[in-house]
C-alpha atoms as a PDB file:
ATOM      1  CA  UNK A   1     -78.381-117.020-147.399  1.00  0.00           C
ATOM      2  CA  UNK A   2     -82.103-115.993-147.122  1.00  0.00           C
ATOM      3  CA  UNK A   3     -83.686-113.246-144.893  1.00  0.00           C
ATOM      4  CA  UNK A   4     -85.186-115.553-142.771  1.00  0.00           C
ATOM      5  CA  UNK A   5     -81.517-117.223-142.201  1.00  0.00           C
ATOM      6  CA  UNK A   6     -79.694-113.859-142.242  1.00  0.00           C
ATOM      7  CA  UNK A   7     -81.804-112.910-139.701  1.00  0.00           C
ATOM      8  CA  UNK A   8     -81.948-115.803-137.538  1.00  0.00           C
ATOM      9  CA  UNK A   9     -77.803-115.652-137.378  1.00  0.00           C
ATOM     10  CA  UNK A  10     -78.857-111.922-136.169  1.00  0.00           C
ATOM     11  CA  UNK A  11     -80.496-112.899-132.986  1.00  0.00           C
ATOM     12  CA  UNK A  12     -77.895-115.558-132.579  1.00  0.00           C
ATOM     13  CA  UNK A  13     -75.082-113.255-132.819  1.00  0.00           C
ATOM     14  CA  UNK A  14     -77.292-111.122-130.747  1.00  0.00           C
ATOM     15  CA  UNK A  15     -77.790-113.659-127.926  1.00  0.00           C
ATOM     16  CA  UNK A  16     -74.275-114.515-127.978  1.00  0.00           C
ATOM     17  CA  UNK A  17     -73.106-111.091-127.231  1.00  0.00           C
ATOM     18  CA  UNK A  18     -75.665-110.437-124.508  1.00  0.00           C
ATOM     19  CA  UNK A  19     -74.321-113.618-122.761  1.00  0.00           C
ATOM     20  CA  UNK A  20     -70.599-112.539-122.856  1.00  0.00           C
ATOM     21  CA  UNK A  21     -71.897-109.441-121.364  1.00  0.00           C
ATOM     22  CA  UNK A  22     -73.831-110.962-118.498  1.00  0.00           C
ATOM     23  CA  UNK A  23     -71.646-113.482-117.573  1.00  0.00           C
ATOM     24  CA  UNK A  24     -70.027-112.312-113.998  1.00  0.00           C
ATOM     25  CA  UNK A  25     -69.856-113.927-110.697  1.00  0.00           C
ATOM     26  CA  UNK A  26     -72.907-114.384-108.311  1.00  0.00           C
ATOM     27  CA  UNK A  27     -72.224-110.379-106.709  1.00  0.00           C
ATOM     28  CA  UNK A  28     -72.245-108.931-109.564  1.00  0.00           C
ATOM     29  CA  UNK A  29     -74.968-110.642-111.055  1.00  0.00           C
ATOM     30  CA  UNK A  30     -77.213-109.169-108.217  1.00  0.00           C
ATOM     31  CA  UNK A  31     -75.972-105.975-108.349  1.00  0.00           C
ATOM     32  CA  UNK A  32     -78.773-103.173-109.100  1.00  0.00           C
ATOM     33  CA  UNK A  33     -78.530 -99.612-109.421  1.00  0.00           C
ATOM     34  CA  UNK A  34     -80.757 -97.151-107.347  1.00  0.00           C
ATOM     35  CA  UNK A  35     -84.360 -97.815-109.239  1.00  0.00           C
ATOM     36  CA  UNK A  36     -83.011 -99.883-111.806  1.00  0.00           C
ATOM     37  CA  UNK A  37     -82.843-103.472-112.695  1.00  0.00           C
ATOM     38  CA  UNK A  38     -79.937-105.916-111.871  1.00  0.00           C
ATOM     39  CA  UNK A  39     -78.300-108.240-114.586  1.00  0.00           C
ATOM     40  CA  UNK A  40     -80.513-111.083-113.219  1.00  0.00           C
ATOM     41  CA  UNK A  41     -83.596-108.682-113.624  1.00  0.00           C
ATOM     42  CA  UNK A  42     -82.311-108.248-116.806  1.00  0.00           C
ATOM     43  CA  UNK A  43     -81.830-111.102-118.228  1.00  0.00           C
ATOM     44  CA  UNK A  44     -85.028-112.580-116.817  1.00  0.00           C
ATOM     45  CA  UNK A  45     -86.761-109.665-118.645  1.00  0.00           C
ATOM     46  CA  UNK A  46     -85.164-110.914-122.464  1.00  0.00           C
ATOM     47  CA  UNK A  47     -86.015-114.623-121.263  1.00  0.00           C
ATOM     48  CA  UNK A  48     -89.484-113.743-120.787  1.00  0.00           C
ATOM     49  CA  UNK A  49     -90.122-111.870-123.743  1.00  0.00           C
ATOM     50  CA  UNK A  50     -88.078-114.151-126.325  1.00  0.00           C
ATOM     51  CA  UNK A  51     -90.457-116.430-124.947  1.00  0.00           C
ATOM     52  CA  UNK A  52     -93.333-114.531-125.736  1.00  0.00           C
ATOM     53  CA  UNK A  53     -92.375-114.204-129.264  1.00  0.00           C
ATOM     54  CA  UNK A  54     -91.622-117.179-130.330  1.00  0.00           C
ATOM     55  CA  UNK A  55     -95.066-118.378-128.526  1.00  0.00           C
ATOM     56  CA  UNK A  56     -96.483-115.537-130.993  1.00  0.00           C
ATOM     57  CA  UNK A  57     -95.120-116.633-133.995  1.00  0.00           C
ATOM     58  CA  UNK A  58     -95.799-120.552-133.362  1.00  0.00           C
ATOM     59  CA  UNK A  59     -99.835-119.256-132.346  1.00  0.00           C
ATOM     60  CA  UNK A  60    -100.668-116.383-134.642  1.00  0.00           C
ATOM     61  CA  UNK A  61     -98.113-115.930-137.485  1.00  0.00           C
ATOM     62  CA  UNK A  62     -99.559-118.370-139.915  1.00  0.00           C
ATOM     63  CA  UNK A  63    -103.101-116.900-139.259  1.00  0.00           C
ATOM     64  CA  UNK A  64    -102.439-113.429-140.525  1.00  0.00           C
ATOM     65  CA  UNK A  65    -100.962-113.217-143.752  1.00  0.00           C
ATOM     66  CA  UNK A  66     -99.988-109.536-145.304  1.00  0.00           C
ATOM     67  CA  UNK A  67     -98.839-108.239-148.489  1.00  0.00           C
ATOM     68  CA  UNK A  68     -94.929-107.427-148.460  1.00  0.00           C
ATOM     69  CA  UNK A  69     -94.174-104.253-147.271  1.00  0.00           C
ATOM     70  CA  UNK A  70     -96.806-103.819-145.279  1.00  0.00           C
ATOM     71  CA  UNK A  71     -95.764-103.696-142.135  1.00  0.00           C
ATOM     72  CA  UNK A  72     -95.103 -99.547-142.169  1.00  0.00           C
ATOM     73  CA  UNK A  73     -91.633-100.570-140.962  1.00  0.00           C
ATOM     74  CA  UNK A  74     -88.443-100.917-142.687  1.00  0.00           C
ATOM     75  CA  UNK A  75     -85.961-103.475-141.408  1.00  0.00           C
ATOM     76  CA  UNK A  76     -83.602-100.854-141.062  1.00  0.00           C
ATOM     77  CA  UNK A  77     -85.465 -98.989-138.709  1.00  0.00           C
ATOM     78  CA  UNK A  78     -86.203-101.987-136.024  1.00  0.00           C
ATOM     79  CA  UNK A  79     -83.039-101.199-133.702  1.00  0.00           C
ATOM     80  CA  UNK A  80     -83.878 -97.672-133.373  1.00  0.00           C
ATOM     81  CA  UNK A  81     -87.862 -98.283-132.457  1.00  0.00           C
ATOM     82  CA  UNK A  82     -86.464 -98.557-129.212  1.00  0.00           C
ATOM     83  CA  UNK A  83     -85.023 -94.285-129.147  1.00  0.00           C
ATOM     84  CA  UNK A  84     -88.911 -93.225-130.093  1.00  0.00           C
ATOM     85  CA  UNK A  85     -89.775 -93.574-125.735  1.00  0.00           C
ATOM     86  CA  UNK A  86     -93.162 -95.848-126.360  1.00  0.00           C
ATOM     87  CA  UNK A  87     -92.554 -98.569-123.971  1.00  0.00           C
ATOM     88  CA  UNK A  88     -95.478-101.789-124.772  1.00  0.00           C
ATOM     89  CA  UNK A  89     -97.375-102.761-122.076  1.00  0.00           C
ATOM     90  CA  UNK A  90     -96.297-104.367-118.390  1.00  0.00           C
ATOM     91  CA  UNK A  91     -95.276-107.078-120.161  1.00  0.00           C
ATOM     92  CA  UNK A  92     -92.139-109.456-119.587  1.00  0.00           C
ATOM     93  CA  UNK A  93     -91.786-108.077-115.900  1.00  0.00           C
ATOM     94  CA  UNK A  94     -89.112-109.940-114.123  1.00  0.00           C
ATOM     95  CA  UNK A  95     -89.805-111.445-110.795  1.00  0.00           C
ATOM     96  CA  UNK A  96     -86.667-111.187-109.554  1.00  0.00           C
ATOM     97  CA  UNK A  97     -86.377-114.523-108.916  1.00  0.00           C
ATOM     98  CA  UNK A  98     -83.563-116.015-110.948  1.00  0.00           C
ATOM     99  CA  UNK A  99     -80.900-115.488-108.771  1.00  0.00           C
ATOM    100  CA  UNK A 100     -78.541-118.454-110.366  1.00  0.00           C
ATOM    101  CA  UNK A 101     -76.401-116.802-113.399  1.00  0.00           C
ATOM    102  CA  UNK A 102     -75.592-120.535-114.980  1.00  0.00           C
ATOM    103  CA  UNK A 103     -79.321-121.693-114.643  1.00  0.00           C
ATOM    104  CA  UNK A 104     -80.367-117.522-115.894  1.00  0.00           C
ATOM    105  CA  UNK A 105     -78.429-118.110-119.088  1.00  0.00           C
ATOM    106  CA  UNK A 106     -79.347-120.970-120.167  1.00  0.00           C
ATOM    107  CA  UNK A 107     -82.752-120.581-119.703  1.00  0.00           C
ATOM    108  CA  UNK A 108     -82.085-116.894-121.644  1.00  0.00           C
ATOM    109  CA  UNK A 109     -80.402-119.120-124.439  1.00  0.00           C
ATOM    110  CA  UNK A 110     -82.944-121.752-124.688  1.00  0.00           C
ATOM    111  CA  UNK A 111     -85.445-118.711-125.578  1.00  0.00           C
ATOM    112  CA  UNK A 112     -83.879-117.103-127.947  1.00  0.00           C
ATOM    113  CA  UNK A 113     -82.793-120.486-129.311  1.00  0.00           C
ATOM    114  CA  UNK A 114     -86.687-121.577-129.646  1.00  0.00           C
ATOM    115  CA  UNK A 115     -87.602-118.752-131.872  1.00  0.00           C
ATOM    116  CA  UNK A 116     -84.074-119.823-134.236  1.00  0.00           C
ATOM    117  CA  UNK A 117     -85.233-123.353-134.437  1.00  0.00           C
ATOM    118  CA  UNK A 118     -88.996-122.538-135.407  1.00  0.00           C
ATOM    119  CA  UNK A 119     -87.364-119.831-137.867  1.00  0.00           C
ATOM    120  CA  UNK A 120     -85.746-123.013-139.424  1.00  0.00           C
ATOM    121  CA  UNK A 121     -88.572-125.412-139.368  1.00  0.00           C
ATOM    122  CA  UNK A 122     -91.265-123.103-140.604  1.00  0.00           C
ATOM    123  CA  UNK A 123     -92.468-124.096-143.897  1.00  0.00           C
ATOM    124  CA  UNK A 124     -94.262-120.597-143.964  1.00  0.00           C
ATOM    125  CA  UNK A 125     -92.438-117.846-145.919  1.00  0.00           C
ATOM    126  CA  UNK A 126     -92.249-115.247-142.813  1.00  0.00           C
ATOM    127  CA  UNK A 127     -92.225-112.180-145.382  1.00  0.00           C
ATOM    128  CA  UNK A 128     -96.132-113.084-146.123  1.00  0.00           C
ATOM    129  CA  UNK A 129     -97.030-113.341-142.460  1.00  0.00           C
ATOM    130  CA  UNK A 130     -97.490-111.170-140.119  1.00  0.00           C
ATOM    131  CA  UNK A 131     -98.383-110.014-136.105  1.00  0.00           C
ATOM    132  CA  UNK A 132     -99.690-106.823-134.685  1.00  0.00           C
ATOM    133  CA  UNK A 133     -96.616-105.645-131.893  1.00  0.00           C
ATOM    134  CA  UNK A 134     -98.339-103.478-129.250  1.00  0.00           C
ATOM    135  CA  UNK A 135     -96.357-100.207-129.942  1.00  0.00           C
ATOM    136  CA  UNK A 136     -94.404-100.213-133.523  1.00  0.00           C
ATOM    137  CA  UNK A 137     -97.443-102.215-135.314  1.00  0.00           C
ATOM    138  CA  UNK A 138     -97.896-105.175-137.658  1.00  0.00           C
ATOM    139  CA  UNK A 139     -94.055-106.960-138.322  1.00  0.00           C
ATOM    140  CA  UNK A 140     -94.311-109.743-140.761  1.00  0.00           C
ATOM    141  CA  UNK A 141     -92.215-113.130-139.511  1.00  0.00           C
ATOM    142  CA  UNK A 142     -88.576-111.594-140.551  1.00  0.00           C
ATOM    143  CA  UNK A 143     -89.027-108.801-138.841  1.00  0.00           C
ATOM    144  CA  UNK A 144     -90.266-110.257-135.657  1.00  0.00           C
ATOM    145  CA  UNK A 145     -86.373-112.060-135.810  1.00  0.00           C
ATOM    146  CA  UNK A 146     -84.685-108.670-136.229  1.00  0.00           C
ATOM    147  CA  UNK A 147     -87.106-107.245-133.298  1.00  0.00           C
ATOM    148  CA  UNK A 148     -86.006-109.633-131.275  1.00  0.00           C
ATOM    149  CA  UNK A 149     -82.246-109.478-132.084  1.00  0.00           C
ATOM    150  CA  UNK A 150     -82.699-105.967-131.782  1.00  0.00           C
ATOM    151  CA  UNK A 151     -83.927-106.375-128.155  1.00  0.00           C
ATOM    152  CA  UNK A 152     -81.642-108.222-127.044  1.00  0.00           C
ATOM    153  CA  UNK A 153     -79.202-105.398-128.450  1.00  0.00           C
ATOM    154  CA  UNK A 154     -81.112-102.941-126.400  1.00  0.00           C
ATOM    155  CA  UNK A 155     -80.852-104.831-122.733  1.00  0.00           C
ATOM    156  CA  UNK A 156     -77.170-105.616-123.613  1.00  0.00           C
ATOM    157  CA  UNK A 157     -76.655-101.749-123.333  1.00  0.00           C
ATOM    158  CA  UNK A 158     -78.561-102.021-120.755  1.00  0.00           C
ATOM    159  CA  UNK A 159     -76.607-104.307-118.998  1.00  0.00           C
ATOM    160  CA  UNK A 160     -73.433-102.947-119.792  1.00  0.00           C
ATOM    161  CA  UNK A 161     -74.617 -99.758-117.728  1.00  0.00           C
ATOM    162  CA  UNK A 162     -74.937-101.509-114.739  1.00  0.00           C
ATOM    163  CA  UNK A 163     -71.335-103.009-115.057  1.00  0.00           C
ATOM    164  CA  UNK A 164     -70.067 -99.729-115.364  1.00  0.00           C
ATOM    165  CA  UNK A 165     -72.010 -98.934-112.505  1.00  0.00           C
ATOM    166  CA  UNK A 166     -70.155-101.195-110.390  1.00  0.00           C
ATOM    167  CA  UNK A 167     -67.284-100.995-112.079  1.00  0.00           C
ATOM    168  CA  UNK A 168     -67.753-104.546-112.931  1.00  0.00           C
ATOM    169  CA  UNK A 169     -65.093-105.776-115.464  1.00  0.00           C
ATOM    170  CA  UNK A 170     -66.343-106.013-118.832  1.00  0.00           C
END
């Protein structure tokens, strides 16, 4: 298996878990702890910004090629960018609006799903390319898989707060 497939099966594991998590009835669902953000909010949030990478890599990837290695971050290190407190710009900000779980899901699926298929059909080796992020700095095409794997790893936590919030099952 490549890195480009290892880490595509990443983000699909990744997505996978994050549904299991956020699947609950239509309550629970809306259910948002003082100042934080519900599961809809949530998932809206990932949607959004699965989205916006896989609209990165289709636009920009391909225009920016880089030497291996030099990105300035290991692979390793792309699920705990997250702990270092730099949050990017207001970007992603969920509306609020998705207040349907089934149609939420999807939708979250068919993101994460878009940057999976490109992954696949991508004749570019994703190792030689690269894209500035706006906080943790150039990631070449592989690591822009694991970021987003590793995001959707972040808002599952997330998300599994608020259950135990409201003692929601898990």
């Amino acid at each position: 298996m490549s890195e480009t497939q290892r880490a595509a099966a990443e983000l699909n594991d990744a997505t996978d878990r994050f549904v299991r998590t956020v699947s609950v009835g239509p309550e629970q669902w809306r259910y948002a702890p003082s100042g934080g953000w519900s599961l809809s909010r949530i998932t809206e949030h990932v949607a959004i910004s699965c989205d916006n990478i896989a609209q990165l890599l289709r636009s920009h990837l391909a225009s920016r090629p880089i030497e291996r290695g030099a990105t300035g971050v290991l692979d390793v290190e792309i699920p705990y960018l997250f702990y270092r407190g730099d949050e990017p710009p207001s970007v992603a900000t969920p509306t609020g609006t998705w207040t349907d779980p089934d149609d939420a899901v999807a939708r979250l699926v068919a993101s994460a799903d878009a940057i999976i298929v490109w992954s696949r059909a991508t004749k570019l080796g994703l190792r030689s390319f690269g894209v500035r992020h706006p906080v943790f700095g150039v990631l070449d095409g592989v690591q822009w898989l694991l970021f987003a794997a590793a995001h959707l790893e972040r808002h599952r936590a997330q998300a599994l707060g608020v259950k135990s919030l409201a003692d929601l099952p898990g």
